[in-house]
Protein backbone atom coordinates (compact mmCIF):
# COMPACT_ATOMS: atom_id res chain seq x y z
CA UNK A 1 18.16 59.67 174.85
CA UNK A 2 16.93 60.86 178.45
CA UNK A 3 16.95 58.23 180.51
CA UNK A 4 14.66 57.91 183.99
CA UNK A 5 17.17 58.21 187.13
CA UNK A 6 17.43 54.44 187.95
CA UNK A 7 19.29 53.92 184.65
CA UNK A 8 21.29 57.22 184.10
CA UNK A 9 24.06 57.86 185.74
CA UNK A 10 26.89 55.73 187.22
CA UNK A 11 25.48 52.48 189.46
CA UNK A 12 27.80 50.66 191.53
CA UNK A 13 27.06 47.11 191.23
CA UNK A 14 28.23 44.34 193.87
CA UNK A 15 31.71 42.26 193.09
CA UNK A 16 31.25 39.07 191.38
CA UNK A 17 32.85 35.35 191.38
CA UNK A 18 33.28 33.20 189.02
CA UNK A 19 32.25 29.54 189.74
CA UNK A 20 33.16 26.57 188.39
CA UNK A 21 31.15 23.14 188.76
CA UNK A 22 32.47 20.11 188.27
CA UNK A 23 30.59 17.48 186.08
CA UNK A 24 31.94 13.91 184.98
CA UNK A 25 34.65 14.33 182.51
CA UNK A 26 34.32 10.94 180.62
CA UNK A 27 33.92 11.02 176.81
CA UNK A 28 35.37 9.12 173.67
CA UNK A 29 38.64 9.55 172.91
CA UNK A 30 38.43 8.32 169.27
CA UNK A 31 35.22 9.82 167.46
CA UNK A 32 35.99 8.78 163.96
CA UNK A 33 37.29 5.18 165.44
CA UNK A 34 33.95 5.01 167.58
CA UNK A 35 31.63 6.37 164.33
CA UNK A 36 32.86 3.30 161.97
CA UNK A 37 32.37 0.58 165.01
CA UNK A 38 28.66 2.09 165.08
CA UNK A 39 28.63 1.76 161.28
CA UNK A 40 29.97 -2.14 161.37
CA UNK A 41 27.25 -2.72 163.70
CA UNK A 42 24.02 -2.23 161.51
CA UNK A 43 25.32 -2.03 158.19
CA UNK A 44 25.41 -5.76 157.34
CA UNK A 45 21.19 -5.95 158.10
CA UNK A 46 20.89 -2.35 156.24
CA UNK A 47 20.60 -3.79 152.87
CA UNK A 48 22.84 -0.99 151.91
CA UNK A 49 25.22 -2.19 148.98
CA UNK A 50 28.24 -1.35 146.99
CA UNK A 51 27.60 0.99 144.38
CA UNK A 52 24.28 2.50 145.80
CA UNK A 53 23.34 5.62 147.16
CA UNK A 54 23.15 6.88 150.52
CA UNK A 55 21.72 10.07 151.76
CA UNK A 56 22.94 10.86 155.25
CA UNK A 57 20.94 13.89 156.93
CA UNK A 58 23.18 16.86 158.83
CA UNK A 59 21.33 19.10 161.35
CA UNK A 60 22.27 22.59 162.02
CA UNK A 61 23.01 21.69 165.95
CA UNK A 62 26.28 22.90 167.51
CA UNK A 63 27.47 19.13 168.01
CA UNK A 64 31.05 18.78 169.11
CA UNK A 65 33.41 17.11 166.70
CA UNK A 66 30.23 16.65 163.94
CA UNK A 67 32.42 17.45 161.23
CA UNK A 68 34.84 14.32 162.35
CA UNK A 69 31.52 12.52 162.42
CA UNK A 70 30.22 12.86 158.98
CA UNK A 71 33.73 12.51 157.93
CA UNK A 72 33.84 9.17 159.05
CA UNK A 73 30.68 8.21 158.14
CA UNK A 74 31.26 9.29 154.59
CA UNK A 75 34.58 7.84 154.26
CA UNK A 76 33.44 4.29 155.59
CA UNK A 77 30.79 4.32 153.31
CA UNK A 78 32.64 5.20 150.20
CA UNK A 79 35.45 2.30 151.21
CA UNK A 80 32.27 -0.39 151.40
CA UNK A 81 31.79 0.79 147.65
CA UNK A 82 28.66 3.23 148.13
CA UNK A 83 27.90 6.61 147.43
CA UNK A 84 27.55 8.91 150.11
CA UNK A 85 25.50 12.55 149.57
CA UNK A 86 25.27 14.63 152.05
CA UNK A 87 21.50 16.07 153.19
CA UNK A 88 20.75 19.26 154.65
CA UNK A 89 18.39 18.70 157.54
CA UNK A 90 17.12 21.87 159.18
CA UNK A 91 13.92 22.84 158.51
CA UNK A 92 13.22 26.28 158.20
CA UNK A 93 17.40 27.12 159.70
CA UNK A 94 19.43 29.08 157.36
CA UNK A 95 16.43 31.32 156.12
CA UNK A 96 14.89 27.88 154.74
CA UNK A 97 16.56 28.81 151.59
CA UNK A 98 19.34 25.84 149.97
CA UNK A 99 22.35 28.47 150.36
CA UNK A 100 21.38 29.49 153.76
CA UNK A 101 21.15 25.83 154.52
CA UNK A 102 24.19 25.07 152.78
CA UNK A 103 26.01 27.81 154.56
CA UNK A 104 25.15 26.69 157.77
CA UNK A 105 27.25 23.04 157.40
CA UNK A 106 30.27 25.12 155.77
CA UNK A 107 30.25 27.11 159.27
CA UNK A 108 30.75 23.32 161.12
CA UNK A 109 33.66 22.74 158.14
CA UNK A 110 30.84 20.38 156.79
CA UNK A 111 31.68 20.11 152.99
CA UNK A 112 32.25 18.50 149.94
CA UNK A 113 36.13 18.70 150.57
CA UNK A 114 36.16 17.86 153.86
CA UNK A 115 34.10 14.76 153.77
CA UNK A 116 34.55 13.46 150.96
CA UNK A 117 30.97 13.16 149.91
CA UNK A 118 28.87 15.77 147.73
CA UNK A 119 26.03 18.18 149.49
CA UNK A 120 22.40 18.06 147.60
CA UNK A 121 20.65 21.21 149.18
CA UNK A 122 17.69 21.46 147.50
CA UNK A 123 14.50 22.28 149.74
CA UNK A 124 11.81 19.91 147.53
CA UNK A 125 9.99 17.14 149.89
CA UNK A 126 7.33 14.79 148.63
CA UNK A 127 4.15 13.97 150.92
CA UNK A 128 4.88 9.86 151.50
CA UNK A 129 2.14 9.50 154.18
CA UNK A 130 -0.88 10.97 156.43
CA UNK A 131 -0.78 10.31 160.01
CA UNK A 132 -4.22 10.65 162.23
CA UNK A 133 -6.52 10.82 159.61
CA UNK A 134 -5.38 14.49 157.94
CA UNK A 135 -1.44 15.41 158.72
CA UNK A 136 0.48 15.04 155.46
CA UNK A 137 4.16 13.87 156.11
CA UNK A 138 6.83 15.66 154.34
CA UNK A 139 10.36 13.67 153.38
CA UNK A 140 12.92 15.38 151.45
CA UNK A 141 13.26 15.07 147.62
CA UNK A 142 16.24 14.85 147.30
CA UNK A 143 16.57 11.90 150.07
CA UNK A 144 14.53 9.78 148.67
CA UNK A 145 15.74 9.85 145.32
CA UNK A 146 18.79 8.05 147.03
CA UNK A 147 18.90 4.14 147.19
CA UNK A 148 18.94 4.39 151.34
CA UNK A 149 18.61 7.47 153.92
CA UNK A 150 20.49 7.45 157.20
CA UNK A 151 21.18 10.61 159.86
CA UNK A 152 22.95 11.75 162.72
CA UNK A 153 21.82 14.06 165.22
CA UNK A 154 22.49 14.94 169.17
CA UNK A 155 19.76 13.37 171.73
CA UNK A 156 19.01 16.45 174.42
CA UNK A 157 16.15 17.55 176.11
CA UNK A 158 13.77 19.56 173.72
CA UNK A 159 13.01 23.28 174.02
CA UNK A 160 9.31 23.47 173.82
CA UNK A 161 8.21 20.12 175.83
CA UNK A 162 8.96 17.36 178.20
CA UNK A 163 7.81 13.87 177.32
CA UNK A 164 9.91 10.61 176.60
CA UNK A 165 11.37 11.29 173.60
CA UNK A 166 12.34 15.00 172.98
CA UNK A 167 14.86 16.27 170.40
CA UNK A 168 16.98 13.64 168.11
CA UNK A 169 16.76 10.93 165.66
CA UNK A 170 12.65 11.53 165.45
CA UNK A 171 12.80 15.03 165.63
CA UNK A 172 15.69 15.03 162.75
CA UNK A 173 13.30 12.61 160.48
CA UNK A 174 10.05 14.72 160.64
CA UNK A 175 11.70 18.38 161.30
CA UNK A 176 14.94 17.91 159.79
CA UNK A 177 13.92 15.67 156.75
CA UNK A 178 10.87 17.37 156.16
CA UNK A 179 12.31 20.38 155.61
CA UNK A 180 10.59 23.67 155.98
CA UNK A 181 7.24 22.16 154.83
CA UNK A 182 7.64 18.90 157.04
CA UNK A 183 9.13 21.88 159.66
CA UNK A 184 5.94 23.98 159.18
CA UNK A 185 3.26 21.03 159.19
CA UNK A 186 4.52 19.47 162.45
CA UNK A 187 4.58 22.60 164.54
CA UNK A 188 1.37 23.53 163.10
CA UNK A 189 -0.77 20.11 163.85
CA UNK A 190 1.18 19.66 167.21
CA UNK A 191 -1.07 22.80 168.46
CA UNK A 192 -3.78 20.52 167.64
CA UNK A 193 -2.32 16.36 168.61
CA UNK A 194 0.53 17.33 170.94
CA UNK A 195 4.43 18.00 170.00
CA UNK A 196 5.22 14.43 171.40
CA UNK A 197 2.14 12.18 170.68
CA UNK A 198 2.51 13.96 166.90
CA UNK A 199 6.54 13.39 166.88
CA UNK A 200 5.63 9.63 167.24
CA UNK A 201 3.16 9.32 165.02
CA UNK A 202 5.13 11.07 161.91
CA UNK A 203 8.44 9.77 162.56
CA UNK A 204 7.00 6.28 162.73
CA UNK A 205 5.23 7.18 159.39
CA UNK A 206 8.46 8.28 157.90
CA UNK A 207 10.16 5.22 159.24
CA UNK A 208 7.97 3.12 157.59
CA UNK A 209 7.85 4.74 154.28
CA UNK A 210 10.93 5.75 153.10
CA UNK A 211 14.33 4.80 151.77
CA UNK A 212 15.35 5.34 155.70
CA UNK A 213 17.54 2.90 156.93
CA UNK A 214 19.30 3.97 160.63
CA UNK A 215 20.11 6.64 162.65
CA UNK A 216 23.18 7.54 164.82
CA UNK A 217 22.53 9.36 167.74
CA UNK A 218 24.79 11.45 170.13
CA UNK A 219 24.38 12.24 173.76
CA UNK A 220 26.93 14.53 175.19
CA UNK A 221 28.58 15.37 178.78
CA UNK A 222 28.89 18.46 180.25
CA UNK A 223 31.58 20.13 178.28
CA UNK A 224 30.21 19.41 174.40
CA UNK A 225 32.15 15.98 174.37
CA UNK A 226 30.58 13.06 172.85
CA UNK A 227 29.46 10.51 175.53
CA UNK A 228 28.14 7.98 173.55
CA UNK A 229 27.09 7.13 169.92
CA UNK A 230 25.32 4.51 168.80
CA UNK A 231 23.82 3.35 165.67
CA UNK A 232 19.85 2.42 165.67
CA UNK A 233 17.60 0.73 163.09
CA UNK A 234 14.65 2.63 162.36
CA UNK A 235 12.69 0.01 164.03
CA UNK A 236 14.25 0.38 167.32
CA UNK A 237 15.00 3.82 167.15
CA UNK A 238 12.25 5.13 169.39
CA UNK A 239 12.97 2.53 172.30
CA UNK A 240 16.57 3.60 172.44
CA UNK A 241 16.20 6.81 172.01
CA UNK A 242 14.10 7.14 175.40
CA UNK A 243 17.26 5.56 177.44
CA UNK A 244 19.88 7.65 175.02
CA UNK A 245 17.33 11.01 176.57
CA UNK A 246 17.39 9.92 180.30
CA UNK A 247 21.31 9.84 179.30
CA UNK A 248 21.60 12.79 178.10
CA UNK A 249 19.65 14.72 181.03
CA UNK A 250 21.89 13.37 183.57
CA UNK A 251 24.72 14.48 181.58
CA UNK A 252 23.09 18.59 181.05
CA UNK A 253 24.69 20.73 182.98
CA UNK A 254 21.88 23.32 184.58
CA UNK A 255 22.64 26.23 187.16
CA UNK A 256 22.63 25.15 190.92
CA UNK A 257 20.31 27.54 191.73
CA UNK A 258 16.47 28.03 191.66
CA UNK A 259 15.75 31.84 192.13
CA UNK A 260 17.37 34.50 191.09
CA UNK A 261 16.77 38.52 190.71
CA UNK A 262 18.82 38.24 187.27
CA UNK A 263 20.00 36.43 185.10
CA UNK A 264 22.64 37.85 181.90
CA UNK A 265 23.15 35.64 178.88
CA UNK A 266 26.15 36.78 177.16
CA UNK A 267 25.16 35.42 174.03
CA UNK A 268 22.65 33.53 172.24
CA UNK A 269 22.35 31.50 169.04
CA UNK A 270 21.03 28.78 167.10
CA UNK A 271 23.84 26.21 167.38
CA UNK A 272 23.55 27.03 171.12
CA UNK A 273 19.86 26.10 171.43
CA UNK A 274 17.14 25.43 168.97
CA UNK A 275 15.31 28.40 170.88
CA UNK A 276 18.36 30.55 171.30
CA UNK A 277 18.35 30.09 175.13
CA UNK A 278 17.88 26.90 176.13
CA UNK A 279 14.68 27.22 178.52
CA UNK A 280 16.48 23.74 180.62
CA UNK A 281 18.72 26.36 181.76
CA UNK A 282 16.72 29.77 181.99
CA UNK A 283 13.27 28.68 182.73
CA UNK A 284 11.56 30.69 180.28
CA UNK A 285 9.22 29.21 178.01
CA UNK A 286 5.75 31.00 176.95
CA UNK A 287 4.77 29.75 173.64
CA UNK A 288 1.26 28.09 172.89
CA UNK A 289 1.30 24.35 174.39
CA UNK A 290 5.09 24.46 175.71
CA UNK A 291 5.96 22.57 178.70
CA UNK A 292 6.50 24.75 182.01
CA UNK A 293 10.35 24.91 182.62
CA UNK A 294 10.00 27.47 185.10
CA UNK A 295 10.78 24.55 187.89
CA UNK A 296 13.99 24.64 186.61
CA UNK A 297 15.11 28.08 187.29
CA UNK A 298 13.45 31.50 187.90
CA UNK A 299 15.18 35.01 187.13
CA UNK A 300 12.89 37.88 187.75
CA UNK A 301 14.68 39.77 185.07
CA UNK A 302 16.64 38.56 182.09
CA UNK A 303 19.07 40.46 179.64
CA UNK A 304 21.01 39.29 176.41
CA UNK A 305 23.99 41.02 175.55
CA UNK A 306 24.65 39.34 172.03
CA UNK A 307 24.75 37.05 169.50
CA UNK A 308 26.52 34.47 168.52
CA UNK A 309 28.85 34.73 165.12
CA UNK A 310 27.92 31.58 164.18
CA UNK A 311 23.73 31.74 164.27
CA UNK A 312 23.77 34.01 160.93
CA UNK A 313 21.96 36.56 162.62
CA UNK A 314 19.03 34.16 163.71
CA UNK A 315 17.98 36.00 166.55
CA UNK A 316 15.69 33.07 168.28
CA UNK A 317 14.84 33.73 171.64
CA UNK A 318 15.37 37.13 171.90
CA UNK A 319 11.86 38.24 173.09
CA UNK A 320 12.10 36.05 176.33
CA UNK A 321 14.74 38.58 177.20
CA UNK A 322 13.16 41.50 179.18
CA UNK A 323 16.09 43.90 177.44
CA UNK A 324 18.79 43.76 174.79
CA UNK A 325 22.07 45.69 173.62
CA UNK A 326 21.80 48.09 171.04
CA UNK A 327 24.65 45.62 169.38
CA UNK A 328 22.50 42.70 169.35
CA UNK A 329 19.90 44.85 167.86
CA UNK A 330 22.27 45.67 164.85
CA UNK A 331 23.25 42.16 164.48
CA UNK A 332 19.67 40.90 163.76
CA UNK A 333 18.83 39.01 160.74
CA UNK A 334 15.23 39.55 161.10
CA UNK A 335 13.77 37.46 158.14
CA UNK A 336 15.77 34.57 159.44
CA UNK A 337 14.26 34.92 162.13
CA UNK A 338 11.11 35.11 161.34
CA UNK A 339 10.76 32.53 159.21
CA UNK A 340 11.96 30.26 162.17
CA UNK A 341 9.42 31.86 164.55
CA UNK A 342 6.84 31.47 161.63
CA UNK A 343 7.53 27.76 161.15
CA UNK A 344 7.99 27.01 165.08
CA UNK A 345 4.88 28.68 165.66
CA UNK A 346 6.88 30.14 168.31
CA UNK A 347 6.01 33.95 167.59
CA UNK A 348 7.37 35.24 171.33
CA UNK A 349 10.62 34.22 170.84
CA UNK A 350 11.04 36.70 167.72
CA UNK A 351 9.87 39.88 169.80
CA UNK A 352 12.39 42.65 170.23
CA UNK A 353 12.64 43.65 174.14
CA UNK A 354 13.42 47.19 175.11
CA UNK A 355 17.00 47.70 174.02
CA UNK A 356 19.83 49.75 175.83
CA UNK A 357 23.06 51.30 174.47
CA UNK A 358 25.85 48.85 176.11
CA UNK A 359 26.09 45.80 178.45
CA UNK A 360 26.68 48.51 181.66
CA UNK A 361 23.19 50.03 180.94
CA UNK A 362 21.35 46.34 180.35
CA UNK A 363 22.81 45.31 183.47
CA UNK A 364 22.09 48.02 185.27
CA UNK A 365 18.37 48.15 184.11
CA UNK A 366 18.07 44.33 185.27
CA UNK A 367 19.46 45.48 188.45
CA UNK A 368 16.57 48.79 188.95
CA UNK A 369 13.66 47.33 188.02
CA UNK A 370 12.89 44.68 189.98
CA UNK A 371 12.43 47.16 193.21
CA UNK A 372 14.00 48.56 195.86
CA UNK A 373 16.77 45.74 196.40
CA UNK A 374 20.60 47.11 197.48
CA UNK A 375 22.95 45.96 194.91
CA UNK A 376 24.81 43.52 197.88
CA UNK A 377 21.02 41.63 197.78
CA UNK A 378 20.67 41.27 194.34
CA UNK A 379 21.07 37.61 193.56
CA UNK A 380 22.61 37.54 189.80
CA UNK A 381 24.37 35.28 187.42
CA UNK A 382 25.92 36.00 184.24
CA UNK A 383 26.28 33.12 181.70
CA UNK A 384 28.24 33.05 178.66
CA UNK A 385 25.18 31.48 176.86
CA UNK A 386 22.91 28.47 177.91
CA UNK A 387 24.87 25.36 176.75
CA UNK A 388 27.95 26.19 178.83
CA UNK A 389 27.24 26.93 181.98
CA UNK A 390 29.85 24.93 183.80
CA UNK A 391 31.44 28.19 184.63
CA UNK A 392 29.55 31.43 185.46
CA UNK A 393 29.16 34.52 187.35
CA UNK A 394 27.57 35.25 190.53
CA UNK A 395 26.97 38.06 193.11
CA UNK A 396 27.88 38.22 196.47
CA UNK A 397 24.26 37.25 197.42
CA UNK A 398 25.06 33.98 196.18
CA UNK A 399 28.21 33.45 197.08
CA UNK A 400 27.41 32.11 200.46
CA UNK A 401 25.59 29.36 198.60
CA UNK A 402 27.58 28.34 196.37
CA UNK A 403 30.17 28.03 199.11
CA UNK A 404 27.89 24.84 200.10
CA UNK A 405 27.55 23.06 197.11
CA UNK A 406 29.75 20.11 197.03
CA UNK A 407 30.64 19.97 193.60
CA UNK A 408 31.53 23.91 192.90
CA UNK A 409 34.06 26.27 193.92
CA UNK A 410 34.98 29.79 193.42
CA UNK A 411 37.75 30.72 191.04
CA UNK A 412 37.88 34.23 191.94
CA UNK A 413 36.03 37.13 192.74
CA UNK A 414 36.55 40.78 191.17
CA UNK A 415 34.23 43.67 190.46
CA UNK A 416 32.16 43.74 186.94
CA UNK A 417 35.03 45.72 184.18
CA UNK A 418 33.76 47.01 181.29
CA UNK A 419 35.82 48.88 178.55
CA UNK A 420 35.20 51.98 176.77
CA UNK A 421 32.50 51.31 175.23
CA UNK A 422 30.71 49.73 178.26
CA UNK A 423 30.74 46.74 177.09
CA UNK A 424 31.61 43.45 179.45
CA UNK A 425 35.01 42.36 180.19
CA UNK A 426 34.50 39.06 181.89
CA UNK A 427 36.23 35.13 181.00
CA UNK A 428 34.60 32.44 181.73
C-alpha cells in the first residue's frame, strides 16, 4: 500500500515519560474472610434455608479477586446446608450463546471445581412483570427455578450515562439476569424512558417479583483492589447503592489532564470496560441518548493498538477509535461483537476505523493529522487500556505539567522503541 507522505516514511516522534500517580492504597486484606461477614449479616432475615436452592448471578466484569468471591460465597452457603448454583449473568457477553457465557467465568477460574457449586448456563428467561404500562421484564429461567436468587457485581460509574445509580446490583438484575432478552429490551425502551429512570423501574420490578433475595456489591480503589463489600437486601439495595457509586467515583482513577492532541490505548476489552474503553477515562461517547463525557477528557485523535486476550475477540469500542492496527483487525470476533452492539443499541462502538500495519504507523498517523503541530508540541498519552491508568505515557508537551501535580511524578523518560515488527515496546 502507497501511503500519502505524512505517514510514509520514518517520523521522529518526541521522547516520552512515564508517570505514575499516586491514589489511596487501602483495600481488604481478607476477601473470602470479608465475603462470609457480609453473608452472616443478611442471611438470618433471607429466609434462605438448609437444603434449598440458591442461584447466585456472576457478571462477566474484570473484578479483582471475583473468583475468591464466589468461592466464598458458595462454600458458606453449602456449610449452612444449601445448595448453591452458579448463574451466568451477562446479557448478550460471550456471543449470548450458554458456552460463550460459560467460557467467559472459566477465563476468571469461575467453575464448578473451583467453587464448589455447579454452573446452569442456559439462556431461557420468563417475562415476571411490565413496567410503565408496556416494557416486559425478563428474569432468567433458570434463576427462578431456584428456591432464592442472590448476585454479586462491582458498583462503577456506567458507560453510557450519568445519573445516581449507574452500573451494579440494578444493572446486574435487569441486564445481567435478564439475559440477552432482558439485555435487548432494556437498551431498547431506555431510547424511549431513559437508561436510569428505566433501570429503576425494572430492577424494582424484578425485586419485587422474583425468588431474589440480596445482592453484594463491590466498589474498588485505584489499583483493582476491593474497597468495600457489602451485602444489601433487595429492598435497600437502591439507597445504598447511590452512596456505594459516590464511593466508587472517588476511588476511579482518571487522567490528570483535560486536552490532549492524542491519546493511544494499548488495549481494549470487555473485562476492561463494558464499552471497551471506558468513556470516564477517554471522553468519547456518541451513541443515541448517552451522557456527554467529553468534560472529562478530550483527545483530538485516538488510536487502539489491541485487544485484550481475555475479551474473546469482543471488539467493543473499537469505532470510537479514529484508527486501529492491522493486528487488532485480525483479532476481531465480529459476531460477538455485534451481537453486543445489537443488544446495546450501541451501533458506533462496533465500526471498524481506518486501520494501519503496526503501532509505529497508528501513532504516527495520530501524530499527522491533526495539523501542522511539531512533534515537541504534540500533547500525547499512551495508556495501557482505560481501567489502569495509574501509570502512563506522556510527551514532552506535558511533561511540564505533570511536573506540578502534587500527587504524580515521573519515573523516567526515554524515546518511543518499537521492535521489528513496529510494534510498541513500552512497560507501564
Amino acid at each position: 500500500m502507497h501511503y500519502p507522505a505524512n505517514i510514509a516514511g520514518d517520523y521522529q516522534f518526541p521522547e516520552f515519560a512515564l508517570v505514575q500517580v499516586k491514589y489511596p492504597r487501602k483495600h481488604i486484606q481478607a476477601v473470602e474472610a470479608e465475603c462470609r461477614q457480609c453473608l452472616d449479616q443478611v442471611l438470618p432475615t433471607s429466609g434462605i434455608q438448609s437444603g434449598e436452592s440458591v442461584a447466585i448471578g456472576v457478571g462477566s466484569r474484570g473484578i479483582g479477586q471475583l473468583d475468591l468471591m464466589v468461592r466464598a460465597i458458595c462454600k458458606h452457603l453449602s456449610d449452612l446446608g444449601a445448595k448453591p448454583v452458579i448463574i451466568p449473568a451477562m446479557g448478550s457477553h460471550g456471543g449470548a450463546a450458554s458456552e460463550g457465557q460459560t467460557g467467559i467465568l472459566q477465563a476468571l477460574n469461575i467453575t464448578p471445581e473451583q467453587c464448589g457449586a455447579p454452573i446452569q448456563n442456559a439462556m431461557a428467561v420468563k417475562q415476571i412483570a411490565t413496567v410503565l404500562g408496556e416494557v416486559p421484564v425478563y428474569f432468567s429461567t433458570s434463576a427462578s427455578q431456584m428456591d432464592h436468587c442472590i448476585c454479586i457485581n462491582r458498583i462503577k460509574p456506567h458507560s453510557k450515562f450519568k445519573a445516581a445509580v449507574e452500573s451494579g446490583l440494578l444493572k446486574m438484575l435487569v441486564v445481567g439476569l435478564g439475559k440477552h432478552q432482558g439485555a435487548l429490551t432494556y437498551h431498547q425502551w431506555a431510547l424511549k424512558y431513559g437508561f436510569f429512570d428505566l433501570l429503576c423501574a425494572m430492577g424494582e420490578a424484578v425485586i419485587g417479583n422474583s425468588n431474589f433475595r440480596f445482592g453484594i456489591g463491590v466498589v474498588e480503589n485505584a489499583y483493582d483492589q476491593p474497597y468495600k463489600i457489602e451485602a444489601i437486601e433487595g429492598p435497600k439495595i437502591f439507597a445504598r447503592e447511590k452512596v456505594l457509586l459516590s464511593m466508587a467515583k472517588r476511588q476511579l482513577p482518571r487522567l490528570p489532564l483535560k486536552n490532549l492532541d492524542v491519546l493511544i490505548v494499548n488495549c481494549i476489552g470487555k473485562e476492561i470496560s463494558g464499552a471497551g474503553m471506558d468513556p470516564n477515562v477517554t471522553g468519547r461517547a456518541y451513541d443515541l441518548m448517552e451522557s456527554d463525557f467529553s468534560r472529562n477528557l478530550k483527545a483530538t485523535r485516538l488510536g487502539i493498538l489491541d485487544l485484550s486476550p481475555k475479551t474473546g475477540g469482543n471488539a467493543l469500542g473499537l469505532g470510537y477509535a479514529d484508527v486501529i492496527t492491522e493486528k487488532l483487525f485480525q483479532k476481531i470476533d465480529y459476531d460477538a461483537t455485534l451481537i453486543n452492539a445489537l443488544t446495546s443499541l450501541s451501533l458506533r462502538k462496533a465500526y471498524i476505523p481506518p486501520r494501519l500495519p503496526n503501532d509505529r504507523k497508528v501513532i504516527q498517523a495520530c501524530f499527522t493529522t491533526i495539523g501542522p503541530v511539531p512533534a515537541e508540541k504534540i500533547r500525547a498519552v499512551i495508556v495501557k487500556d482505560t481501567k489502569h491508568v495509574t501509570r502512563f505515557w506522556v510527551s514532552a508537551a506535558l511533561r511540564h505539567q505533570i511536573e506540578n501535580l502534587p500527587n504524580a511524578e515521573i519515573l523516567k523518560i526515554e524515546p518511543l522503541r518499537f521492535d521489528a515488527n513496529d510494534n510498541l515496546q513500552l512497560t507501564f
